[in-house]
Protein backbone atom coordinates (compact mmCIF):
# COMPACT_ATOMS: atom_id res chain seq x y z
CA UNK A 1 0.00 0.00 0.00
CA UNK A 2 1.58 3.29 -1.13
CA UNK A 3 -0.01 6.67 0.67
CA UNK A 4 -0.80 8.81 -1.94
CA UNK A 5 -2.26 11.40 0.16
CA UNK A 6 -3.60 11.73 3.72
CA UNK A 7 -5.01 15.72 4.25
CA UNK A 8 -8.53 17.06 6.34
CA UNK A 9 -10.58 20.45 5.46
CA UNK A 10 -12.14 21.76 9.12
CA UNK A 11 -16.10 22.69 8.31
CA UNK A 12 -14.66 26.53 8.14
CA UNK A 13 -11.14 26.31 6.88
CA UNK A 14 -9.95 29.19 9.66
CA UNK A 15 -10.69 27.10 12.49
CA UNK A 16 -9.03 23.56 11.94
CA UNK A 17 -8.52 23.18 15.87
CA UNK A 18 -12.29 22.37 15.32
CA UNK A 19 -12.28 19.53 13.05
CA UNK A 20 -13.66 16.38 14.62
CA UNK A 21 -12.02 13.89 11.70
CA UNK A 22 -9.47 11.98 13.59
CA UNK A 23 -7.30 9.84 10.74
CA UNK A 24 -4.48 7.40 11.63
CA UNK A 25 -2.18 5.82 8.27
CA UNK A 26 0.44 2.75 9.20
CA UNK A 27 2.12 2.46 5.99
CA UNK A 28 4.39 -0.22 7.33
CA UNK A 29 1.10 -1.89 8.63
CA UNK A 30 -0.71 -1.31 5.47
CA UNK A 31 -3.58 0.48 8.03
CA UNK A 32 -5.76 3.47 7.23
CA UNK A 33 -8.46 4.39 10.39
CA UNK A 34 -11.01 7.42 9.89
CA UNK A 35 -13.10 8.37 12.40
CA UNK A 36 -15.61 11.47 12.49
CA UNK A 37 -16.93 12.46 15.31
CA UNK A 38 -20.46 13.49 15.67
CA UNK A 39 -20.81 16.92 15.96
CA UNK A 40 -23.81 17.07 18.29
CA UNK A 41 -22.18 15.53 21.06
CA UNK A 42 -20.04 16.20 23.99
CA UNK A 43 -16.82 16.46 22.89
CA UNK A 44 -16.80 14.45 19.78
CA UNK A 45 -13.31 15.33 19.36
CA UNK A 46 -11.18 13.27 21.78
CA UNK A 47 -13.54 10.71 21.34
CA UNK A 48 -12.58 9.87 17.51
CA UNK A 49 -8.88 10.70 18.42
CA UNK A 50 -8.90 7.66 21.11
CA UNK A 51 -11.21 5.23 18.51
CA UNK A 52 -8.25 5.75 16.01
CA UNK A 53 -5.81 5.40 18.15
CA UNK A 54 -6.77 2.58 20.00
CA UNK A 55 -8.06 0.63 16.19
CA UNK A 56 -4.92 1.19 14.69
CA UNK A 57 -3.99 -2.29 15.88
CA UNK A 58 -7.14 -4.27 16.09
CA UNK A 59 -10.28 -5.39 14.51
CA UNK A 60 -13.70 -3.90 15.88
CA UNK A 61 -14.07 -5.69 19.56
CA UNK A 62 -16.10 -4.79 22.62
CA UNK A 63 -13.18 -4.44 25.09
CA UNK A 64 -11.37 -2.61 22.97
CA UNK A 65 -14.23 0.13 23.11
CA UNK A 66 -14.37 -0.36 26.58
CA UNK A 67 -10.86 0.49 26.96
CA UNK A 68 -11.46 3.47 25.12
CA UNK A 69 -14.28 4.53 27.16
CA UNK A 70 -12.72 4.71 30.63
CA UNK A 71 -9.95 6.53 28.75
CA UNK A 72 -12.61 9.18 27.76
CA UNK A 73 -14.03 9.29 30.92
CA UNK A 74 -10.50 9.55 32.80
CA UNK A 75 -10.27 13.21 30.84
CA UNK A 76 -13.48 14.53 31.91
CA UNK A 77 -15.24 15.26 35.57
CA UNK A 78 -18.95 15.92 35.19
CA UNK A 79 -18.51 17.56 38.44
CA UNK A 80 -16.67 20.43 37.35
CA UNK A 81 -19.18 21.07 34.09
CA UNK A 82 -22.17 23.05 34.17
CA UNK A 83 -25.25 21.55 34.19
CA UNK A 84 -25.70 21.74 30.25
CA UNK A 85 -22.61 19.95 29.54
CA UNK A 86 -22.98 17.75 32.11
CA UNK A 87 -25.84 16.53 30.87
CA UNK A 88 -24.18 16.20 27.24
CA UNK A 89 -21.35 14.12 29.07
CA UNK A 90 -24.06 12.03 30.05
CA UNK A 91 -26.21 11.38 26.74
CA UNK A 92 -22.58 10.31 25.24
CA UNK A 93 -20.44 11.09 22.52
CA UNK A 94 -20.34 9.44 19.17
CA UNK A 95 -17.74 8.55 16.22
CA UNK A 96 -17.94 6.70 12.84
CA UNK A 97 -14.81 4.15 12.61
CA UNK A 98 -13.48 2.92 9.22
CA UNK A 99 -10.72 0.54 9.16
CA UNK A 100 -8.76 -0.91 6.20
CA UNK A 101 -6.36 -3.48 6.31
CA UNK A 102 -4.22 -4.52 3.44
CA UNK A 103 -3.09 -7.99 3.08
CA UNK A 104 -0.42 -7.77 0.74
CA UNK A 105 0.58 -11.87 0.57
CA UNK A 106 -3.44 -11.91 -0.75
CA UNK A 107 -3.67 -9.05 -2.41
CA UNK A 108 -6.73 -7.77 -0.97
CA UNK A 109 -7.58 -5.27 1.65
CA UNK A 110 -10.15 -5.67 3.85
CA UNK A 111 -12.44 -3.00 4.91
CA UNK A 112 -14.67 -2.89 7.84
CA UNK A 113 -17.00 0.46 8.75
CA UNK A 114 -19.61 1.25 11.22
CA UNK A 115 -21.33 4.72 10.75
CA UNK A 116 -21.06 6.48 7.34
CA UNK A 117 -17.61 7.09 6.92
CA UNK A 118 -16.79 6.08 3.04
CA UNK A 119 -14.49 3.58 1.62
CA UNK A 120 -14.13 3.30 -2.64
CA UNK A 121 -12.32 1.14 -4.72
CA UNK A 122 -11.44 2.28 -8.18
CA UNK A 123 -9.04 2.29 -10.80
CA UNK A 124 -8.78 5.28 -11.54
CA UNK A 125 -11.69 6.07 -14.05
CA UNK A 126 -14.29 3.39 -12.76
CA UNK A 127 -15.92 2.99 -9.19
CA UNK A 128 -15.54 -0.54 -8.68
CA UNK A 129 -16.69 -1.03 -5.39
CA UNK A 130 -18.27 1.32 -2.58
CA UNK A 131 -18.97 0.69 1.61
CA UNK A 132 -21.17 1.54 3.38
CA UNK A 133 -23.18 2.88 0.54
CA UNK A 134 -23.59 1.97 -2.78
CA UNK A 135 -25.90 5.14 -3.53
CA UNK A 136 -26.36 8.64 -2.15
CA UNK A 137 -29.04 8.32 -1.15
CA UNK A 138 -27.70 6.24 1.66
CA UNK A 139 -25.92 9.52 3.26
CA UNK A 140 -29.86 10.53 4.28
CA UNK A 141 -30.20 7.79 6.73
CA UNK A 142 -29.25 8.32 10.52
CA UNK A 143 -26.12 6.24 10.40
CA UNK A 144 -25.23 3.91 13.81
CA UNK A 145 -22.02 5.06 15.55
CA UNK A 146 -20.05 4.18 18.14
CA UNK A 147 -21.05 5.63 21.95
CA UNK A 148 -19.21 6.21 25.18
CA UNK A 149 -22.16 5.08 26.47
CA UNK A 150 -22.14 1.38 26.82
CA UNK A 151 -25.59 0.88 26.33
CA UNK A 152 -25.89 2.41 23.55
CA UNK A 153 -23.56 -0.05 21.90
CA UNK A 154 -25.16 -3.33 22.47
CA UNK A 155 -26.61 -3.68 19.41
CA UNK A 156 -23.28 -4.26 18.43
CA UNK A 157 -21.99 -7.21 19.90
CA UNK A 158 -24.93 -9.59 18.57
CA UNK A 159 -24.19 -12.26 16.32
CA UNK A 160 -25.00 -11.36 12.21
CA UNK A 161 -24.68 -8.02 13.51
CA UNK A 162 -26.19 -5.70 10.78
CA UNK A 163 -24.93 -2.61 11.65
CA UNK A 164 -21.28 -3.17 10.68
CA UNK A 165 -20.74 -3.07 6.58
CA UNK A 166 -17.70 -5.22 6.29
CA UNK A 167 -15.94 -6.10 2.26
CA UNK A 168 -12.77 -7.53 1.16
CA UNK A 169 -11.54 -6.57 -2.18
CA UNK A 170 -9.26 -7.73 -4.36
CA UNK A 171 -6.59 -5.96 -6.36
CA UNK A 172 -4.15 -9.21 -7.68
CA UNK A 173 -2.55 -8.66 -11.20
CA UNK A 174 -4.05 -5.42 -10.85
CA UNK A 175 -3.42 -1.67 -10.11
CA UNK A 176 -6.08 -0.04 -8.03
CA UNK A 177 -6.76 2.84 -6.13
CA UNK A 178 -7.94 2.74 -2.24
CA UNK A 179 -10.08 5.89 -1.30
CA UNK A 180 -11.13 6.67 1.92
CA UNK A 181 -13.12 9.75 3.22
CA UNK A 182 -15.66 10.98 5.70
CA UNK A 183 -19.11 11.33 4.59
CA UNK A 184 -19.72 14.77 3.40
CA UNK A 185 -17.13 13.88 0.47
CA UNK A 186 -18.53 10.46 -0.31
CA UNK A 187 -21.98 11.90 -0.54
CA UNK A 188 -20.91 14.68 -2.77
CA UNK A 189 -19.08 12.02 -4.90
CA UNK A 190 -21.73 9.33 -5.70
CA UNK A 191 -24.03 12.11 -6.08
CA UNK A 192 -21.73 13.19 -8.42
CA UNK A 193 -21.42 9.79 -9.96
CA UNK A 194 -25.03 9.03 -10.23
CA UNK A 195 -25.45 12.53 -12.17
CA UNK A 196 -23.08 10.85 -15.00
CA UNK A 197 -19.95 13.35 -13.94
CA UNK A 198 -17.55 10.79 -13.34
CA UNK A 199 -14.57 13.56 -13.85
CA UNK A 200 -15.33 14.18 -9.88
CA UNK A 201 -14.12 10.63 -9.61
CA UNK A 202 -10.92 11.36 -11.56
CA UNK A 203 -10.30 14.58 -9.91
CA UNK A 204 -10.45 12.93 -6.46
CA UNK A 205 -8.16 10.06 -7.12
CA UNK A 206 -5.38 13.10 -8.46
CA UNK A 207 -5.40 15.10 -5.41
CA UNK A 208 -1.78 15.23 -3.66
CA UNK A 209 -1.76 18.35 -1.75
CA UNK A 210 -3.96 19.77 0.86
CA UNK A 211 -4.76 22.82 -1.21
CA UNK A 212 -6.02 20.76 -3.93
CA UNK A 213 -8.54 19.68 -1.09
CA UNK A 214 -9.19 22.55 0.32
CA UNK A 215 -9.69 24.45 -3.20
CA UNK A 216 -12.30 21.27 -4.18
CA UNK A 217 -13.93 21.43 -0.80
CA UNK A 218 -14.66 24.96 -0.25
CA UNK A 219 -15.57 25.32 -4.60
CA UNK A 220 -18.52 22.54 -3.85
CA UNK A 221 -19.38 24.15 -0.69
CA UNK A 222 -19.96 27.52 -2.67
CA UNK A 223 -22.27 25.91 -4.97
CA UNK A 224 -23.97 23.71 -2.37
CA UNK A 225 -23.34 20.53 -4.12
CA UNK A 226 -21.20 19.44 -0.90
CA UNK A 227 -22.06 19.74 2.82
CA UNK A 228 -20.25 21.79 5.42
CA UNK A 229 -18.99 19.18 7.59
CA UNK A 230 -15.12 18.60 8.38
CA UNK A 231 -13.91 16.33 5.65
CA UNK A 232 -11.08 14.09 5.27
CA UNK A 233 -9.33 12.07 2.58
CA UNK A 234 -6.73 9.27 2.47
CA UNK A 235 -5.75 7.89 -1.40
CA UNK A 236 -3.48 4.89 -1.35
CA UNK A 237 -2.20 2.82 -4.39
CA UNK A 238 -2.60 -0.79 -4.43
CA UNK A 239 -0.43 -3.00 -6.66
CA UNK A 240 -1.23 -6.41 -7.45
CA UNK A 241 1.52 -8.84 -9.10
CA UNK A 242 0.98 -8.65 -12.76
């Protein structure tokens, strides 16, 4: 796996100490991790930073998240918050979590995501496969993400869990590109798909510097064809054997 890029716009470009994307890349490991923390709740922030962190070594697992949760908790005292926020700390925080994992002996990479965070496979001209979605239309529904509230997790640990979109695709003999974003850029793209412009396709796959980002994201902003929303991109080349 070759990182081609790895950049995130804030929602308002001057204020990137407010993004809530949290994005981890092992190139040795042949790991990418996204995370995007929900904006209404308390201090969505930390809590996608300690998901990535924490899943840059292993698969999706309960005590894993549990781990994570007494970490959030051991940075915040709901006795010292008002009321307000308190009460926020209380109803939970919330996070997407995308993880893909090549396996070069294979030639495949693996991709596992709970919430709406967006994961493409293409070669460059052609989308050849998509998760969690498959249409835009899948960005309108409320997406299931990952709590610091234990209960609000169970649904998770059940067995043929539905909730988790999991995909392993192959890229032997072949040269393929690995695309993976938060959702306000994969709804703007297979909208942009489904409208037959598939030069928003090329244009993403050829992005190498952060102001080639920023100059798409805040252009589709302007014309409303993208949401406001922190977004972040990683690109990585996968070559098969030939």
């Amino acid at each position: 796996m070759d990182i081609l890029f790895q950049g995130t716009v804030a929602k308002f470009v001057d204020h990137s100490e407010d993004n809530e994307d949290a994005l981890l890349v092992d190139r040795e490991r042949g790991r990418i991790v996204v995370c995007d923390g929900a904006s209404e709740s308390f201090d969505a922030k930390n809590w996608a930073h300690l998901l990535v962190d924490s899943f840059s070594k292993c698969d999706l697992i309960q005590s894993v998240v549990q781990v994570c949760q007494a970490e959030f908790k051991a940075i915040h005292n709901p006795a010292e918050m008002s009321w307000s926020k308190a009460a926020a700390y209380e109803r939970g925080s919330f996070s997407t979590l995308l993880i893909a994992q090549e396996n070069p002996e294979a030639q495949c990479v693996h991709i596992t995501c709970l919430g709406d965070s967006f994961a493409v496979l293409t070669d460059g001209e052609r989308l050849l496969g998509s998760l969690p979605y498959q249409s835009a239309d899948g960005f309108n529904t409320r997406p299931f993400l990952l709590s610091t509230v234990e209960q609000h997790n169970t649904q998770l640990w059940v067995d043929n869990n539905p909730l988790v979109s999991a995909a392993q695709w192959s890229y032997e003999g072949k040269k393929l590109y690995l695309l993976c974003m938060t959702d306000a850029l994969g709804a703007w793209l297979l909208s942009c798909i489904e409208k037959g412009n598939h030069e928003a396709l090329k244009y993403l796959v050829g992005i190498r510097s952060i102001t080639e980002l920023i100059d798409l994201v805040e252009d589709e902003r302007g014309q409303r064809t993208m949401r406001r929303d922190d977004s972040t991109l990683v690109i990585a080349l996968l070559q098969g054997d030939s």
